[in-house]
C-alpha atoms as a PDB file:
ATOM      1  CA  UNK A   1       0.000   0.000   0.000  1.00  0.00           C
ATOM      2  CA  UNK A   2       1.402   3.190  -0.801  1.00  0.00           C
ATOM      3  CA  UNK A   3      -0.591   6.687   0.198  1.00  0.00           C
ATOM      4  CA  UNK A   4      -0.041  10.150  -1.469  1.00  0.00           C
ATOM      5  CA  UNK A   5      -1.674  13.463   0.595  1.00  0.00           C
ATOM      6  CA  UNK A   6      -1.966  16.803  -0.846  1.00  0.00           C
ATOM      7  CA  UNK A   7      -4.537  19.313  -1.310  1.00  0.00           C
ATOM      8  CA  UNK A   8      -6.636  21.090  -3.585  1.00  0.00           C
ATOM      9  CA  UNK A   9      -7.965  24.423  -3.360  1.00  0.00           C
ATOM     10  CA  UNK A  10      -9.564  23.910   0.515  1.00  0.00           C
ATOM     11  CA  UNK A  11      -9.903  20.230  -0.043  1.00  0.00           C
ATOM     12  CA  UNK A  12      -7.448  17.761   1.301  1.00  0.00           C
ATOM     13  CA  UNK A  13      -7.035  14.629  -1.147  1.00  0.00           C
ATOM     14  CA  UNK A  14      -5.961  11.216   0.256  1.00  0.00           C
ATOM     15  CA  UNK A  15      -4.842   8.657  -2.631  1.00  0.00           C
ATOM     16  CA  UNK A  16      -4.341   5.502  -1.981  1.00  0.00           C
ATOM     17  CA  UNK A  17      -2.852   2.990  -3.845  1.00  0.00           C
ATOM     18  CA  UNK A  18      -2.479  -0.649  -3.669  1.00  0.00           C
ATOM     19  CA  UNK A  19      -4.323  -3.074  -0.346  1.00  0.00           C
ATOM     20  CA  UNK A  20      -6.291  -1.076   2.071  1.00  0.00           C
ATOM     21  CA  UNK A  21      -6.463  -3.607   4.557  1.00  0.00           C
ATOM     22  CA  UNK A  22      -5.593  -4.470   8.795  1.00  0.00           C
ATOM     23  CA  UNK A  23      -2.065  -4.550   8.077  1.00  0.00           C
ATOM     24  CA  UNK A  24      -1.813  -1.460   6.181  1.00  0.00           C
ATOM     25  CA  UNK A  25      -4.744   0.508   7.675  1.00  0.00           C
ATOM     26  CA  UNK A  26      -2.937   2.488  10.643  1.00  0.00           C
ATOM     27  CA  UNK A  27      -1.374   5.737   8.497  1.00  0.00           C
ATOM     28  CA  UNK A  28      -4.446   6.053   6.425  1.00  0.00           C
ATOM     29  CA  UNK A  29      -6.257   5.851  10.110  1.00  0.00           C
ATOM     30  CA  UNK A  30      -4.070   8.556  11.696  1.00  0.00           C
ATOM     31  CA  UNK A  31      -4.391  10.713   8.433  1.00  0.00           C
ATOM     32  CA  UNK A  32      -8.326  10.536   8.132  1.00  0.00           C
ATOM     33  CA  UNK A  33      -8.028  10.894  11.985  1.00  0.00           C
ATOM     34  CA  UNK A  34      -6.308  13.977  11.816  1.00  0.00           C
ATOM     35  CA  UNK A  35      -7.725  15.244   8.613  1.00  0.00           C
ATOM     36  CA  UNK A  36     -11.285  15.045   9.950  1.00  0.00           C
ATOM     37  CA  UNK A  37     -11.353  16.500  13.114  1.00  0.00           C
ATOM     38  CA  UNK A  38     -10.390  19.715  11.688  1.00  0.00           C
ATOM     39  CA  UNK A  39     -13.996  21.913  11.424  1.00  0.00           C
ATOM     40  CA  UNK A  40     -15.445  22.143   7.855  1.00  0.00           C
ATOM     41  CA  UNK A  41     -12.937  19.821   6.724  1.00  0.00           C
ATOM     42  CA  UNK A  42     -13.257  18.299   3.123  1.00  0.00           C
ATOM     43  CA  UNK A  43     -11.989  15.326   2.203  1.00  0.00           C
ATOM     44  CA  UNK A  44     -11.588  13.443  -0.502  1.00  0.00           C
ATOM     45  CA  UNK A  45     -10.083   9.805  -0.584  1.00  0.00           C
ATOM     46  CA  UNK A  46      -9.332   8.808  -4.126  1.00  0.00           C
ATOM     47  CA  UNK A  47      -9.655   5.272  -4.658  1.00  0.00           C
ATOM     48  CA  UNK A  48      -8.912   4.733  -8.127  1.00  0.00           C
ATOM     49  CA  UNK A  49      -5.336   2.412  -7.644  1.00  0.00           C
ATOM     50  CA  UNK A  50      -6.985   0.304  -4.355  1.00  0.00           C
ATOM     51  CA  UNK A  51      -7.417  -3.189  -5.558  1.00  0.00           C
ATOM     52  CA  UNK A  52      -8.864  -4.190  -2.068  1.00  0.00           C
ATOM     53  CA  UNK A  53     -10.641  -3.107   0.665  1.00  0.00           C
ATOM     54  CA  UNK A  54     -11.582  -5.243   3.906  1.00  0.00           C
ATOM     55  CA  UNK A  55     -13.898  -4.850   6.935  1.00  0.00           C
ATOM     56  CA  UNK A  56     -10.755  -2.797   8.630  1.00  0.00           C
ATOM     57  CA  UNK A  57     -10.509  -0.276   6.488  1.00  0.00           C
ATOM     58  CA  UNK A  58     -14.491   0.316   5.819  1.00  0.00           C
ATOM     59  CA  UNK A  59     -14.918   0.943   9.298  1.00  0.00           C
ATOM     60  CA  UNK A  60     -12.150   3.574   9.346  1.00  0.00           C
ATOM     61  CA  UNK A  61     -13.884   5.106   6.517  1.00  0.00           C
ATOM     62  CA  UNK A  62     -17.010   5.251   8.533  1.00  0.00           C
ATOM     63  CA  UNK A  63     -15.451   6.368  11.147  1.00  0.00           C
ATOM     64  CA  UNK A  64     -14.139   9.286   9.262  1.00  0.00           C
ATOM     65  CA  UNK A  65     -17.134   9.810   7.455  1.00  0.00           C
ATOM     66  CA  UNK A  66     -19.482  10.394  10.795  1.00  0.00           C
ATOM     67  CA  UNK A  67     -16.125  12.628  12.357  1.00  0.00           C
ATOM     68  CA  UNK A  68     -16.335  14.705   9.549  1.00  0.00           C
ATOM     69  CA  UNK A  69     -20.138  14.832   9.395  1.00  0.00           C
ATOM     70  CA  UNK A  70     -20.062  15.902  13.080  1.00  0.00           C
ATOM     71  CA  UNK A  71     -17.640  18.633  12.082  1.00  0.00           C
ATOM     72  CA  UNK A  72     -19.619  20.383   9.456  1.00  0.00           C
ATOM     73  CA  UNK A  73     -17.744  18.492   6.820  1.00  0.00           C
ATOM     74  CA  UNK A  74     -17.626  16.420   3.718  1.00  0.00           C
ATOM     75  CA  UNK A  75     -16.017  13.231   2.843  1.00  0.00           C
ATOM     76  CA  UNK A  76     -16.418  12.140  -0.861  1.00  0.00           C
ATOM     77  CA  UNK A  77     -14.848   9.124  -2.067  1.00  0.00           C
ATOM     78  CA  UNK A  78     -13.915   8.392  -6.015  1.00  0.00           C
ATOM     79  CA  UNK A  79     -12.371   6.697  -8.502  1.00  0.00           C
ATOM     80  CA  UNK A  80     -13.590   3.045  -7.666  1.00  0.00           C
ATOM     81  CA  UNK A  81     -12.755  -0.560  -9.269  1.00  0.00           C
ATOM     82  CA  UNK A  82     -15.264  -2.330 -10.116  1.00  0.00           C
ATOM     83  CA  UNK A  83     -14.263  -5.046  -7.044  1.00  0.00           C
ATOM     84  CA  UNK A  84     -14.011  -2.101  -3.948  1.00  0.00           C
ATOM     85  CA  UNK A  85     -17.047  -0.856  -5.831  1.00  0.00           C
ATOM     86  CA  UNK A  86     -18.805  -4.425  -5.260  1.00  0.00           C
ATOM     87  CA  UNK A  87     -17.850  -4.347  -1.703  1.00  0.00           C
ATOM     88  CA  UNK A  88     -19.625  -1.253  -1.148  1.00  0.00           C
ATOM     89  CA  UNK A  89     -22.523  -2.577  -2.561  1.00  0.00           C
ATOM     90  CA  UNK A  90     -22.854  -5.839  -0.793  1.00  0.00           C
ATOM     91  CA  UNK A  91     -22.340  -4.058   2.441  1.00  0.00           C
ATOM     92  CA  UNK A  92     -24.703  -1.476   1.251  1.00  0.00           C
ATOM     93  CA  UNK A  93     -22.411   1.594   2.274  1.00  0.00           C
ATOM     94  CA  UNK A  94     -22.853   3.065  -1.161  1.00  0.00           C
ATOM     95  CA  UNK A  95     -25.716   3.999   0.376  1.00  0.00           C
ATOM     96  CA  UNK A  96     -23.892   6.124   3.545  1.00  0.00           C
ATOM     97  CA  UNK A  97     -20.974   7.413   0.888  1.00  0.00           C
ATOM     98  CA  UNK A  98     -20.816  10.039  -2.001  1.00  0.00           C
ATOM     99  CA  UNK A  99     -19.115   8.116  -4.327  1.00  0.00           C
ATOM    100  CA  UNK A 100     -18.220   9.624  -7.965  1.00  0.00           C
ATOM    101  CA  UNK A 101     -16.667   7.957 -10.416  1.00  0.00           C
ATOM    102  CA  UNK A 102     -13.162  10.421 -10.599  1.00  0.00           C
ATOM    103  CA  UNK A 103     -11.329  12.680  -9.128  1.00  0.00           C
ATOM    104  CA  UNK A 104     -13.168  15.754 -11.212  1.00  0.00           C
ATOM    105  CA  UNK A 105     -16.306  15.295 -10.627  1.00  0.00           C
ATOM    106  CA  UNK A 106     -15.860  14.714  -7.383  1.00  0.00           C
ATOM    107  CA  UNK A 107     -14.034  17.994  -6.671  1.00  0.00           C
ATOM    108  CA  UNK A 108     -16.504  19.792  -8.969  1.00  0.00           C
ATOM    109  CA  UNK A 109     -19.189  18.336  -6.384  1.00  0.00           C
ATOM    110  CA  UNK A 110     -17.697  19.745  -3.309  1.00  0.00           C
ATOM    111  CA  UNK A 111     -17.723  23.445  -4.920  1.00  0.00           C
ATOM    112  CA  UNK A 112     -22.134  23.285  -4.896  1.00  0.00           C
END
């Protein structure tokens, strides 16, 4: 797993590339952590090189998500594989998540 953090405009991007899984959950953790307690925060997590996703790092994506939420803020995710996509599905989180398909449109949906 490999992350890469920078930001654009007011929005701080998180890409990750690679497993998102229990063994290589912890800096994404402390980043979204960090990232998300911040009031007003946006965030976007770019998911377009993760080629796996288990119940570890879903639940630190919730976790973010209702942080941010509590803060005023907005986590988007994007950029989904058709296999981290399924996963969202079948544990119906697709539902709790604004999910676009890139990077553009999902910055383009944080500026309405």
């Amino acid at each position: 797993m490999d992350m890469k953090t920078y930001s654009a405009g007011e929005i701080n991007v998180l890409e990750i590339t690679g497993r998102f899984d229990a063994s290589t959950v912890q800096p994404i953790a402390t980043w979204l952590e960090q990232t998300t307690s911040t009031p007003g925060a946006r965030v976007l997590v770019n998911l377009t090189d993760t080629t796996f996703v288990d119940s570890t790092a879903l639940a630190t994506l919730v976790q973010a998500l209702k942080r941010c939420q509590q803060m005023q803020g907005d986590l988007y995710l994007c950029g989904m594989r058709h296999p981290v996509h399924m996963i969202f599905e079948l544990t119906r989180l697709d539902k709790a998540f604004s999910i676009f398909s890139d990077k553009e449109r999902a910055l383009q949906a944080f500026a309405k």
